[in-house]
PDB file of N, CA and C in Angstrom:
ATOM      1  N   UNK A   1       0.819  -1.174   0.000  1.00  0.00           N
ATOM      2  CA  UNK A   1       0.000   0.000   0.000  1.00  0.00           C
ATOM      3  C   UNK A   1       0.874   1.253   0.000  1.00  0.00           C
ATOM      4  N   UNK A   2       2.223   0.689   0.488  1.00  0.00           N
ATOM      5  CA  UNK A   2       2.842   2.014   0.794  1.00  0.00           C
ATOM      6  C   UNK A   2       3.278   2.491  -0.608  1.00  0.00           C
ATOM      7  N   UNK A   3       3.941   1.786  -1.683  1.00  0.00           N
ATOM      8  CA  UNK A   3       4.457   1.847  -2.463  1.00  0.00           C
ATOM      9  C   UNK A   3       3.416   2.375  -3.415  1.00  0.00           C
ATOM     10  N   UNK A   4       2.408   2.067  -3.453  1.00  0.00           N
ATOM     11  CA  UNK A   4       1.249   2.352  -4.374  1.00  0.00           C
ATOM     12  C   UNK A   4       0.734   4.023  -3.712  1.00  0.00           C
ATOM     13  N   UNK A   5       0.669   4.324  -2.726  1.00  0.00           N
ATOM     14  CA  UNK A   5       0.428   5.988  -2.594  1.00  0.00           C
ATOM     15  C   UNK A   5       1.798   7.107  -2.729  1.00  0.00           C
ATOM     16  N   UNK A   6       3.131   6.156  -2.747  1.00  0.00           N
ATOM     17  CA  UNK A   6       4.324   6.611  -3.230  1.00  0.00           C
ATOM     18  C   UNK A   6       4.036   7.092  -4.465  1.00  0.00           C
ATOM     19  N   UNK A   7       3.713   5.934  -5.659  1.00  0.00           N
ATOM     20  CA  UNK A   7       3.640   6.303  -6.447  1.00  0.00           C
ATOM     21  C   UNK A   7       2.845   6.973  -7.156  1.00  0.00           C
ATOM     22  N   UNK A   8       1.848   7.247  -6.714  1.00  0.00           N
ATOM     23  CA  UNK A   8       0.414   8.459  -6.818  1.00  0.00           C
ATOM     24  C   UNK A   8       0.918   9.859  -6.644  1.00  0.00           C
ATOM     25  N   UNK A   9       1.758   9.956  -5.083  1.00  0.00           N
ATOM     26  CA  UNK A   9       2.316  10.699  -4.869  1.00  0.00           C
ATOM     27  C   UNK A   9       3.307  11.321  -6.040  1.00  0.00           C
ATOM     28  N   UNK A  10       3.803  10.486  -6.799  1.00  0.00           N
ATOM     29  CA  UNK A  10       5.081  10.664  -7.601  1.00  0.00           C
ATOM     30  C   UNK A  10       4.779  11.286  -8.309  1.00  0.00           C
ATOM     31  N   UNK A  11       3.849  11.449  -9.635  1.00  0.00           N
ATOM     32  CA  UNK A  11       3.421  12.489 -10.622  1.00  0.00           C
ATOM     33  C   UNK A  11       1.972  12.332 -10.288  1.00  0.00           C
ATOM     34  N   UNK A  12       1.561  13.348 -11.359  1.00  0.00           N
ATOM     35  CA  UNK A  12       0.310  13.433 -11.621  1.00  0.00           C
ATOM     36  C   UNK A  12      -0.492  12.134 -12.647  1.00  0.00           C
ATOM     37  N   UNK A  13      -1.630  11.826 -12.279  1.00  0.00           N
ATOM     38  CA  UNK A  13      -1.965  10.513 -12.777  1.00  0.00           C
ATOM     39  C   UNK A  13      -3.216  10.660 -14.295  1.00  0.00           C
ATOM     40  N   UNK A  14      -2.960  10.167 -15.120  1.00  0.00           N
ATOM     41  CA  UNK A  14      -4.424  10.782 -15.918  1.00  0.00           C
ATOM     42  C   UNK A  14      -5.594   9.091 -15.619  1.00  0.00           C
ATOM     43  N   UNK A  15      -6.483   9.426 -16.095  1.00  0.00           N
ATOM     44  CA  UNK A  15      -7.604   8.601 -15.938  1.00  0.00           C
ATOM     45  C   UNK A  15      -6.896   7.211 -16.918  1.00  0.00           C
ATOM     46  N   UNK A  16      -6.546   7.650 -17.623  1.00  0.00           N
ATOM     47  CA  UNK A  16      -6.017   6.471 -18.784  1.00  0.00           C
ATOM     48  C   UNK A  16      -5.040   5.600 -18.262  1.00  0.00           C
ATOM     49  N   UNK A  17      -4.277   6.660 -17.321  1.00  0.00           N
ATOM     50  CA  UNK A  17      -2.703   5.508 -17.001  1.00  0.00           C
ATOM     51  C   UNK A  17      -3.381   5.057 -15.996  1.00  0.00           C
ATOM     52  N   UNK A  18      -4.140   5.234 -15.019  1.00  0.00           N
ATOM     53  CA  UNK A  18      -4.433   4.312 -13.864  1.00  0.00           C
ATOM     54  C   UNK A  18      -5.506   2.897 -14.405  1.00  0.00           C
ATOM     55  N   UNK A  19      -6.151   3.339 -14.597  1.00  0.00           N
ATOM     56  CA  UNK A  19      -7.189   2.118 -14.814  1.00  0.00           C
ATOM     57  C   UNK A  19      -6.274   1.440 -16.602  1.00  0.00           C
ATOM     58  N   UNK A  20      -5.614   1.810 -17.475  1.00  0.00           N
ATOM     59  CA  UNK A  20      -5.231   1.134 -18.471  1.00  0.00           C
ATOM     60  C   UNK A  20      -3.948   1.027 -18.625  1.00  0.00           C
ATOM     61  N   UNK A  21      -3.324   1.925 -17.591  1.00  0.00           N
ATOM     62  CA  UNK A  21      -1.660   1.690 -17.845  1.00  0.00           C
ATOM     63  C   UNK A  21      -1.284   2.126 -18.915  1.00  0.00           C
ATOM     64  N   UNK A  22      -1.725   3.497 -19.553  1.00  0.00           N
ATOM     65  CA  UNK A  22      -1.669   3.758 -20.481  1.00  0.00           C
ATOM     66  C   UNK A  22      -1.418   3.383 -22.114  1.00  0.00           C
ATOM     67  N   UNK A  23      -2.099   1.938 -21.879  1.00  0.00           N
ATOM     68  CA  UNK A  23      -2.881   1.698 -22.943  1.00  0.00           C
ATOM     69  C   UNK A  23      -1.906   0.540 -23.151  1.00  0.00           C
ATOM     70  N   UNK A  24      -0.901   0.207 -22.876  1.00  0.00           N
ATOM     71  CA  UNK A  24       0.611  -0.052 -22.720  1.00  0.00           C
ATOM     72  C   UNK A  24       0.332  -1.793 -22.891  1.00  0.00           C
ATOM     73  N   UNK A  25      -0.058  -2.009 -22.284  1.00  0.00           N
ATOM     74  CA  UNK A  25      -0.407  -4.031 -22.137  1.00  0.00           C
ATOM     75  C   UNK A  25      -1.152  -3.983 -23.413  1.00  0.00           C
ATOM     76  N   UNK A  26      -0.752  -5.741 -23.933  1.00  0.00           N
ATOM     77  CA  UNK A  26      -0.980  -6.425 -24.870  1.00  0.00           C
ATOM     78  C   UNK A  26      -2.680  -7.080 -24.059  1.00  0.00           C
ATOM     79  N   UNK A  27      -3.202  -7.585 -25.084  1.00  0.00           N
ATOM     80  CA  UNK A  27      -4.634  -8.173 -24.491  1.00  0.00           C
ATOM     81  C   UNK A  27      -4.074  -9.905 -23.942  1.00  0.00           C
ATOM     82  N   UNK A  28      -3.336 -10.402 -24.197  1.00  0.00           N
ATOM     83  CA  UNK A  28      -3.260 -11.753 -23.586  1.00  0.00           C
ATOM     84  C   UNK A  28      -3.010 -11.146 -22.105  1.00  0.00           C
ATOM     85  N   UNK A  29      -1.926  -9.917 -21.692  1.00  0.00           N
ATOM     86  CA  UNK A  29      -1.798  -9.782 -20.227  1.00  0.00           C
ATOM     87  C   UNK A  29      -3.196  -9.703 -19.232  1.00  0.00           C
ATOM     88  N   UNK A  30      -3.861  -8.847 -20.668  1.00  0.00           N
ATOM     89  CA  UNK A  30      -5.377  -8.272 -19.635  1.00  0.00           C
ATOM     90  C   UNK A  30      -5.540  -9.315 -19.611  1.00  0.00           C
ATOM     91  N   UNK A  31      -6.088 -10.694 -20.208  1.00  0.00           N
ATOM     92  CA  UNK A  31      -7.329 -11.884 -20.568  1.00  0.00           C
ATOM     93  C   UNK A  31      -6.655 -12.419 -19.217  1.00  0.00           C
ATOM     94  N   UNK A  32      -5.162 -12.589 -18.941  1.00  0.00           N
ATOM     95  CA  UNK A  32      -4.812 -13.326 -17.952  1.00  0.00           C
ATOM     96  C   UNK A  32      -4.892 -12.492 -16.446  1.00  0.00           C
ATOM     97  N   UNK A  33      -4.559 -11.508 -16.369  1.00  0.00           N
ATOM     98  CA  UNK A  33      -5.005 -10.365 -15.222  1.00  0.00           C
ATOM     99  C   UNK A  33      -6.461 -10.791 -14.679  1.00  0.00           C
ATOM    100  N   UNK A  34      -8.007 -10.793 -16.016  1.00  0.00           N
ATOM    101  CA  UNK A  34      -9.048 -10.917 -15.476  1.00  0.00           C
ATOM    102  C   UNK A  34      -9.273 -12.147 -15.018  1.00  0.00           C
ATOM    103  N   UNK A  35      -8.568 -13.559 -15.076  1.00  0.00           N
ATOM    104  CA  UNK A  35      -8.697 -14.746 -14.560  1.00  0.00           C
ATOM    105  C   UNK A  35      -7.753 -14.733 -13.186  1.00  0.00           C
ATOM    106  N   UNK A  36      -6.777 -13.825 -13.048  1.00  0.00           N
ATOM    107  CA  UNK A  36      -6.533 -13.654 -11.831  1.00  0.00           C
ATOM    108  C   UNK A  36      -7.045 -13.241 -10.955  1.00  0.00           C
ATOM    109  N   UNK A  37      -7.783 -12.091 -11.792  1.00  0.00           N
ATOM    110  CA  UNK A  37      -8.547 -11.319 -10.178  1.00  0.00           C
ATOM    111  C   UNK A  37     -10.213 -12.221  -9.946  1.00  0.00           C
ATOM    112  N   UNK A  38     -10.490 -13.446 -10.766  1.00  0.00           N
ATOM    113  CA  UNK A  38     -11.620 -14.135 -10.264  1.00  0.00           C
ATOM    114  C   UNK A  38     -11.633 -14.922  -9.541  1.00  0.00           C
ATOM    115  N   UNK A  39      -9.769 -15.851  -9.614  1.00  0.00           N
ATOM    116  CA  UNK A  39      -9.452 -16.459  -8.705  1.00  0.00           C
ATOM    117  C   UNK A  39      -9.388 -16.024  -7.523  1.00  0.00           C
ATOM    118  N   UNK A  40      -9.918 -16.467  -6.012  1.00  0.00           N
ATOM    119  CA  UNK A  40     -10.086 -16.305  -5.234  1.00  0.00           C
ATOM    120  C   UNK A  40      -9.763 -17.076  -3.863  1.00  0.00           C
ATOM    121  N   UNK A  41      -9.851 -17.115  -2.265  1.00  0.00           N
ATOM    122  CA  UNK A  41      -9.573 -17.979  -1.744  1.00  0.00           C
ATOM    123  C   UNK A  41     -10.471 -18.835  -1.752  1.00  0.00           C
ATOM    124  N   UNK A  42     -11.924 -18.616  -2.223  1.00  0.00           N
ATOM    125  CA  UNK A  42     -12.694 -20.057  -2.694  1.00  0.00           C
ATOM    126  C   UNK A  42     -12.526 -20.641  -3.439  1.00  0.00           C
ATOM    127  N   UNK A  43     -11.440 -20.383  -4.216  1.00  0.00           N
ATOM    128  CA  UNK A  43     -10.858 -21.586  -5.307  1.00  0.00           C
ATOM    129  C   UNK A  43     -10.072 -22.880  -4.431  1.00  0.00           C
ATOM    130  N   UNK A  44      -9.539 -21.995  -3.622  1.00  0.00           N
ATOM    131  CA  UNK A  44      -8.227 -22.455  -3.245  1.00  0.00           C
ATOM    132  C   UNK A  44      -9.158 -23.925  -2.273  1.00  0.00           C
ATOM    133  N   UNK A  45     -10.053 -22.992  -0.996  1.00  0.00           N
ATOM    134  CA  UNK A  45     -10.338 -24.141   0.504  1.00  0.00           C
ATOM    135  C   UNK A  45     -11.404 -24.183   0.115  1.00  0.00           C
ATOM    136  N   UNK A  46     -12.501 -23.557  -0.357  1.00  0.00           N
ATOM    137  CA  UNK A  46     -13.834 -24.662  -0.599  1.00  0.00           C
ATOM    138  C   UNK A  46     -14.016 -24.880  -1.553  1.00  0.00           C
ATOM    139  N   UNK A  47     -13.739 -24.620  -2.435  1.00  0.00           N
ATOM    140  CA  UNK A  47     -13.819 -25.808  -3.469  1.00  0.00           C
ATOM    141  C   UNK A  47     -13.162 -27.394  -3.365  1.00  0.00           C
ATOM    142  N   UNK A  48     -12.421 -27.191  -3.094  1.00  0.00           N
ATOM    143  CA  UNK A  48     -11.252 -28.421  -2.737  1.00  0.00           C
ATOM    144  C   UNK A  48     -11.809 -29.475  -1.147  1.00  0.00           C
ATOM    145  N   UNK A  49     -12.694 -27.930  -0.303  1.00  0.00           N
ATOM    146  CA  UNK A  49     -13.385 -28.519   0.456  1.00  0.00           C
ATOM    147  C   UNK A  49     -15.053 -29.341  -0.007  1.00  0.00           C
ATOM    148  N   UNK A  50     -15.324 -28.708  -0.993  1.00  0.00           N
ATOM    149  CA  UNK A  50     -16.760 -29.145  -1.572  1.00  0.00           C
ATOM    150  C   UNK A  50     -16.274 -30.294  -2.362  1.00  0.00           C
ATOM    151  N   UNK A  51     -15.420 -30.388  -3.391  1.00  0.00           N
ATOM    152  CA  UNK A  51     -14.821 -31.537  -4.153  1.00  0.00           C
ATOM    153  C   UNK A  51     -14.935 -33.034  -3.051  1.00  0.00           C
ATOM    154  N   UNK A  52     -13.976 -32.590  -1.724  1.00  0.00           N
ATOM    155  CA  UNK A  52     -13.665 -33.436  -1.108  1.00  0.00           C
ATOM    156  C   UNK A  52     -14.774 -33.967  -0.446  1.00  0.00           C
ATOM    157  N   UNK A  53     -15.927 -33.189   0.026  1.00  0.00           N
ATOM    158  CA  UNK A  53     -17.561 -34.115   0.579  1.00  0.00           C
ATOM    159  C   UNK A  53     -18.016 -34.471  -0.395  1.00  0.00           C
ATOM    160  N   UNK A  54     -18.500 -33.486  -1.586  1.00  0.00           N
ATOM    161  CA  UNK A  54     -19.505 -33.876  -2.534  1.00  0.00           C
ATOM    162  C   UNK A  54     -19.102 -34.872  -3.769  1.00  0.00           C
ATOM    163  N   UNK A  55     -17.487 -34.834  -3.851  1.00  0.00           N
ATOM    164  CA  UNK A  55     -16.830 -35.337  -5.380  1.00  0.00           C
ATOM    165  C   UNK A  55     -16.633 -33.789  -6.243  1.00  0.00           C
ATOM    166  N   UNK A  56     -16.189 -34.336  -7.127  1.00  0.00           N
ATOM    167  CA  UNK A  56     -15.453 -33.381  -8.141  1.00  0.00           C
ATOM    168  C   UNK A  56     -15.943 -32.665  -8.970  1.00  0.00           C
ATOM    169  N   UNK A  57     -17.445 -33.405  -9.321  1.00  0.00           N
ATOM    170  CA  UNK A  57     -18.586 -32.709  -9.759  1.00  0.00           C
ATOM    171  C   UNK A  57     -19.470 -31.784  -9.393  1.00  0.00           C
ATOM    172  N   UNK A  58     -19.328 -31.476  -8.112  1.00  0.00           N
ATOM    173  CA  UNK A  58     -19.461 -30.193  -7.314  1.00  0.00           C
ATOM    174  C   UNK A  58     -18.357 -28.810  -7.474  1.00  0.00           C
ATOM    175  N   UNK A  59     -17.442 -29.258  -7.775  1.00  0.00           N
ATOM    176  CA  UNK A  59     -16.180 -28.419  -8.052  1.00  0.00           C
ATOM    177  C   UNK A  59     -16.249 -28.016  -9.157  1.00  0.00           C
ATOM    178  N   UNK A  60     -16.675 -29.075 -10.087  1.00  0.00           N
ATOM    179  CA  UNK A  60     -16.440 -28.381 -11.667  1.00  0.00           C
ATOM    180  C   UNK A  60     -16.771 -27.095 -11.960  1.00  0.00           C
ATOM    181  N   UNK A  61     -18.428 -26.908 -11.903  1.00  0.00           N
ATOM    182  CA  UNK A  61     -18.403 -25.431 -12.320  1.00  0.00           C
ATOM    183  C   UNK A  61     -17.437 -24.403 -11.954  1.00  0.00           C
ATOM    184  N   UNK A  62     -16.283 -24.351 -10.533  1.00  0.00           N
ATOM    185  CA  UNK A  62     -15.904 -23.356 -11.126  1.00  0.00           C
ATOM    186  C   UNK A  62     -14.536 -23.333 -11.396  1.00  0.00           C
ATOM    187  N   UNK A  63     -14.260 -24.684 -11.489  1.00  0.00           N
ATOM    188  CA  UNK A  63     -12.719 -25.394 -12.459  1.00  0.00           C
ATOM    189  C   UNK A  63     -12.896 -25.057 -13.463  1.00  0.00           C
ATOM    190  N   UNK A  64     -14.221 -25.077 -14.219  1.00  0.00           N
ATOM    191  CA  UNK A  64     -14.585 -25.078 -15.493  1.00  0.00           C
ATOM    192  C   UNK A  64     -14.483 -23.469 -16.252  1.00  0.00           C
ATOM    193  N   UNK A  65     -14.894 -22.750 -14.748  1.00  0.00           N
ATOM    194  CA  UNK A  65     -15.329 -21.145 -15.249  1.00  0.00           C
ATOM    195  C   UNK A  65     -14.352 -20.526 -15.767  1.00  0.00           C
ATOM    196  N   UNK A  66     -13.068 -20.964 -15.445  1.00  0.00           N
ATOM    197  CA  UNK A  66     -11.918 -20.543 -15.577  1.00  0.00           C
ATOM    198  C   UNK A  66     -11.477 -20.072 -17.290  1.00  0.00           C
ATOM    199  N   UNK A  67     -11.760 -21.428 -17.762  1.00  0.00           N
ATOM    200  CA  UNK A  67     -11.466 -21.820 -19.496  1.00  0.00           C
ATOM    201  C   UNK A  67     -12.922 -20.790 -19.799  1.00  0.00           C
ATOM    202  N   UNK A  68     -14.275 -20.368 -19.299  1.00  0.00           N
ATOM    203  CA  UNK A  68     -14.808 -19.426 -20.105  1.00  0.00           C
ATOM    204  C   UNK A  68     -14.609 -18.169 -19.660  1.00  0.00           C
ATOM    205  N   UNK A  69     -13.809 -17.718 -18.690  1.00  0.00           N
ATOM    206  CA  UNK A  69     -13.526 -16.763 -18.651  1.00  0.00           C
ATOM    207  C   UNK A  69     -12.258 -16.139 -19.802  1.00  0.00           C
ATOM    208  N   UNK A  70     -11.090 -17.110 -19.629  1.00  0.00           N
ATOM    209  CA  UNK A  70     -10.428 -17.119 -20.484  1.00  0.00           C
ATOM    210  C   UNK A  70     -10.595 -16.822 -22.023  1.00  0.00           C
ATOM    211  N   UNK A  71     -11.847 -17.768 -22.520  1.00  0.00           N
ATOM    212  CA  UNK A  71     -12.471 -17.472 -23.893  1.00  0.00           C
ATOM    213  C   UNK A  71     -13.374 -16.449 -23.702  1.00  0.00           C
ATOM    214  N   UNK A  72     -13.713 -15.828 -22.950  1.00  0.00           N
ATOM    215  CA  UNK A  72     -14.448 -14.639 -23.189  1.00  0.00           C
ATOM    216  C   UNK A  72     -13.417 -13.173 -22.848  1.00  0.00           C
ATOM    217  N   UNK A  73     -12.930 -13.337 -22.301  1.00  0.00           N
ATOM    218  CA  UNK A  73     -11.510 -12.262 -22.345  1.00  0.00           C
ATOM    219  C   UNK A  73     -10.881 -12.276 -23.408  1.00  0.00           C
ATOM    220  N   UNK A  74     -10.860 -13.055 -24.004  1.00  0.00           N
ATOM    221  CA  UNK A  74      -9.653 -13.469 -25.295  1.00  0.00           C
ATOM    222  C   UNK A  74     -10.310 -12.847 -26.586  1.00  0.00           C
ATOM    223  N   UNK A  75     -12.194 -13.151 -25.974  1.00  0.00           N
ATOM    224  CA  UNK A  75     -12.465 -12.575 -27.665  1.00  0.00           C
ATOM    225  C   UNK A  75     -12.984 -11.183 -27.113  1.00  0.00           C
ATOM    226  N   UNK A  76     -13.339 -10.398 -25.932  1.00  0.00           N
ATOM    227  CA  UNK A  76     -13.966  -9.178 -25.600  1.00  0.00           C
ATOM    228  C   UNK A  76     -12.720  -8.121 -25.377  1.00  0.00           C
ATOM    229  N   UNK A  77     -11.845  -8.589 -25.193  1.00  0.00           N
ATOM    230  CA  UNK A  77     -10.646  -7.796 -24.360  1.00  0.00           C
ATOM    231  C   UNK A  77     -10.451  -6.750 -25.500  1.00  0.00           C
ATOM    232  N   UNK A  78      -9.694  -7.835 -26.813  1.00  0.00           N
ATOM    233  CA  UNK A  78      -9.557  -6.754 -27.666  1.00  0.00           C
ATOM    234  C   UNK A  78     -10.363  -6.048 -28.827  1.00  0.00           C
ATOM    235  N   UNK A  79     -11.482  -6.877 -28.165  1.00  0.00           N
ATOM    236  CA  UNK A  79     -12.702  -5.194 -28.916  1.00  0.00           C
ATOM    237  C   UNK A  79     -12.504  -3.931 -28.338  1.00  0.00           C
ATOM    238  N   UNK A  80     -12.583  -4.061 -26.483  1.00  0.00           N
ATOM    239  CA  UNK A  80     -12.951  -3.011 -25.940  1.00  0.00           C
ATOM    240  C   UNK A  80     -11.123  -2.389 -25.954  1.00  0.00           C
ATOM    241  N   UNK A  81     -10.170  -3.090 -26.315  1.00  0.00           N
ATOM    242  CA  UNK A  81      -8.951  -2.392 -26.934  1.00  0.00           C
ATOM    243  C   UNK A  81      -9.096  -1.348 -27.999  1.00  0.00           C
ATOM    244  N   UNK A  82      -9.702  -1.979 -29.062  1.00  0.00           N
ATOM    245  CA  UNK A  82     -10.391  -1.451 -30.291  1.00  0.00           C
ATOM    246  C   UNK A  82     -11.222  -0.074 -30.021  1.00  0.00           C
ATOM    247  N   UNK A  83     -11.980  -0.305 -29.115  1.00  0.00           N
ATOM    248  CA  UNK A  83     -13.102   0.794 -29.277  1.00  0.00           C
ATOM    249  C   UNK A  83     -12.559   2.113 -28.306  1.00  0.00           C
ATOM    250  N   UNK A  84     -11.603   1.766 -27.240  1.00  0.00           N
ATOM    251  CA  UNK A  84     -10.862   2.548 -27.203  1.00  0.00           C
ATOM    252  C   UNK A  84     -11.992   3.160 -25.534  1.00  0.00           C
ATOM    253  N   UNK A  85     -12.239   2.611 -25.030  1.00  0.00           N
ATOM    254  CA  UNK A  85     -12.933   2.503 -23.769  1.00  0.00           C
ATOM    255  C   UNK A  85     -12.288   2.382 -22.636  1.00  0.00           C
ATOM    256  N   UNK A  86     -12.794   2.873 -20.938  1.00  0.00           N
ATOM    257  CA  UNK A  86     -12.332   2.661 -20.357  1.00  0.00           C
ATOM    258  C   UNK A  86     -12.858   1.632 -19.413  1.00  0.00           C
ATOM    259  N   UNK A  87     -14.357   1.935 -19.605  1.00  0.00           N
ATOM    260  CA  UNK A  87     -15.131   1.360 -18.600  1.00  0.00           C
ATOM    261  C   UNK A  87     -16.290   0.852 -19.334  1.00  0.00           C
ATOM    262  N   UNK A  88     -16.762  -0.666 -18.911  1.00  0.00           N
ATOM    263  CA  UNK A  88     -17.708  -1.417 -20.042  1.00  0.00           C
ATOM    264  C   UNK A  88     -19.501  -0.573 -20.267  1.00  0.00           C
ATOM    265  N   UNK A  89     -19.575   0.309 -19.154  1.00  0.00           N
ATOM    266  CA  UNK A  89     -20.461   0.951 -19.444  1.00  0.00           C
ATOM    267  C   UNK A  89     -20.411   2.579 -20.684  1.00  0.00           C
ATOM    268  N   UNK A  90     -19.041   2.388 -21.256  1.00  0.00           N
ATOM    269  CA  UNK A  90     -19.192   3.547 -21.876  1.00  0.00           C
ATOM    270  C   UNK A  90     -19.612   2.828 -23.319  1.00  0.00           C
ATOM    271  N   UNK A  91     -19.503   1.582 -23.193  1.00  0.00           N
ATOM    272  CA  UNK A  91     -19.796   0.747 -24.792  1.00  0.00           C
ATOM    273  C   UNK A  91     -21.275   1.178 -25.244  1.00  0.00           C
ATOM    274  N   UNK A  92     -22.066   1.173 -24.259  1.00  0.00           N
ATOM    275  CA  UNK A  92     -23.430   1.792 -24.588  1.00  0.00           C
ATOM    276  C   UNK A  92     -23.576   3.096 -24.825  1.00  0.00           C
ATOM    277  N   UNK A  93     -22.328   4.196 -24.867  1.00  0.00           N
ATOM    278  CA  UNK A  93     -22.554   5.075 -24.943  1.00  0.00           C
ATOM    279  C   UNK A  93     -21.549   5.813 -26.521  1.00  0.00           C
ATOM    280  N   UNK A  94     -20.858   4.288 -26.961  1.00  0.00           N
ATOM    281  CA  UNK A  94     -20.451   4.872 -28.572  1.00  0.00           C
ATOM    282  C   UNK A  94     -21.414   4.799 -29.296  1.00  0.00           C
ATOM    283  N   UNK A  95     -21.106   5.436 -30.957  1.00  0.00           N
ATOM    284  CA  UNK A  95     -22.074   5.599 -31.814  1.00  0.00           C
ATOM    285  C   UNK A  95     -21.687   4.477 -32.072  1.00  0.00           C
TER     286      UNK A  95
END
Protein backbone atom coordinates (compact mmCIF):
# COMPACT_ATOMS: atom_id res chain seq x y z
CA UNK A 1 0.00 0.00 0.00
CA UNK A 2 2.84 2.01 0.79
CA UNK A 3 4.46 1.85 -2.46
CA UNK A 4 1.25 2.35 -4.37
CA UNK A 5 0.43 5.99 -2.59
CA UNK A 6 4.32 6.61 -3.23
CA UNK A 7 3.64 6.30 -6.45
CA UNK A 8 0.41 8.46 -6.82
CA UNK A 9 2.32 10.70 -4.87
CA UNK A 10 5.08 10.66 -7.60
CA UNK A 11 3.42 12.49 -10.62
CA UNK A 12 0.31 13.43 -11.62
CA UNK A 13 -1.97 10.51 -12.78
CA UNK A 14 -4.42 10.78 -15.92
CA UNK A 15 -7.60 8.60 -15.94
CA UNK A 16 -6.02 6.47 -18.78
CA UNK A 17 -2.70 5.51 -17.00
CA UNK A 18 -4.43 4.31 -13.86
CA UNK A 19 -7.19 2.12 -14.81
CA UNK A 20 -5.23 1.13 -18.47
CA UNK A 21 -1.66 1.69 -17.85
CA UNK A 22 -1.67 3.76 -20.48
CA UNK A 23 -2.88 1.70 -22.94
CA UNK A 24 0.61 -0.05 -22.72
CA UNK A 25 -0.41 -4.03 -22.14
CA UNK A 26 -0.98 -6.42 -24.87
CA UNK A 27 -4.63 -8.17 -24.49
CA UNK A 28 -3.26 -11.75 -23.59
CA UNK A 29 -1.80 -9.78 -20.23
CA UNK A 30 -5.38 -8.27 -19.63
CA UNK A 31 -7.33 -11.88 -20.57
CA UNK A 32 -4.81 -13.33 -17.95
CA UNK A 33 -5.00 -10.36 -15.22
CA UNK A 34 -9.05 -10.92 -15.48
CA UNK A 35 -8.70 -14.75 -14.56
CA UNK A 36 -6.53 -13.65 -11.83
CA UNK A 37 -8.55 -11.32 -10.18
CA UNK A 38 -11.62 -14.14 -10.26
CA UNK A 39 -9.45 -16.46 -8.70
CA UNK A 40 -10.09 -16.31 -5.23
CA UNK A 41 -9.57 -17.98 -1.74
CA UNK A 42 -12.69 -20.06 -2.69
CA UNK A 43 -10.86 -21.59 -5.31
CA UNK A 44 -8.23 -22.46 -3.24
CA UNK A 45 -10.34 -24.14 0.50
CA UNK A 46 -13.83 -24.66 -0.60
CA UNK A 47 -13.82 -25.81 -3.47
CA UNK A 48 -11.25 -28.42 -2.74
CA UNK A 49 -13.39 -28.52 0.46
CA UNK A 50 -16.76 -29.15 -1.57
CA UNK A 51 -14.82 -31.54 -4.15
CA UNK A 52 -13.67 -33.44 -1.11
CA UNK A 53 -17.56 -34.11 0.58
CA UNK A 54 -19.51 -33.88 -2.53
CA UNK A 55 -16.83 -35.34 -5.38
CA UNK A 56 -15.45 -33.38 -8.14
CA UNK A 57 -18.59 -32.71 -9.76
CA UNK A 58 -19.46 -30.19 -7.31
CA UNK A 59 -16.18 -28.42 -8.05
CA UNK A 60 -16.44 -28.38 -11.67
CA UNK A 61 -18.40 -25.43 -12.32
CA UNK A 62 -15.90 -23.36 -11.13
CA UNK A 63 -12.72 -25.39 -12.46
CA UNK A 64 -14.59 -25.08 -15.49
CA UNK A 65 -15.33 -21.15 -15.25
CA UNK A 66 -11.92 -20.54 -15.58
CA UNK A 67 -11.47 -21.82 -19.50
CA UNK A 68 -14.81 -19.43 -20.10
CA UNK A 69 -13.53 -16.76 -18.65
CA UNK A 70 -10.43 -17.12 -20.48
CA UNK A 71 -12.47 -17.47 -23.89
CA UNK A 72 -14.45 -14.64 -23.19
CA UNK A 73 -11.51 -12.26 -22.35
CA UNK A 74 -9.65 -13.47 -25.30
CA UNK A 75 -12.46 -12.58 -27.67
CA UNK A 76 -13.97 -9.18 -25.60
CA UNK A 77 -10.65 -7.80 -24.36
CA UNK A 78 -9.56 -6.75 -27.67
CA UNK A 79 -12.70 -5.19 -28.92
CA UNK A 80 -12.95 -3.01 -25.94
CA UNK A 81 -8.95 -2.39 -26.93
CA UNK A 82 -10.39 -1.45 -30.29
CA UNK A 83 -13.10 0.79 -29.28
CA UNK A 84 -10.86 2.55 -27.20
CA UNK A 85 -12.93 2.50 -23.77
CA UNK A 86 -12.33 2.66 -20.36
CA UNK A 87 -15.13 1.36 -18.60
CA UNK A 88 -17.71 -1.42 -20.04
CA UNK A 89 -20.46 0.95 -19.44
CA UNK A 90 -19.19 3.55 -21.88
CA UNK A 91 -19.80 0.75 -24.79
CA UNK A 92 -23.43 1.79 -24.59
CA UNK A 93 -22.55 5.08 -24.94
CA UNK A 94 -20.45 4.87 -28.57
CA UNK A 95 -22.07 5.60 -31.81
Amino acid sequence: MVIGLWGRLKKDVSIEEYFLSSRSLKWPYIAVSTIATNIQANHFIAMAGSAYIFGLARANLEINAIFGILVSASIFVPLYLRMRVFTITQIFGQP
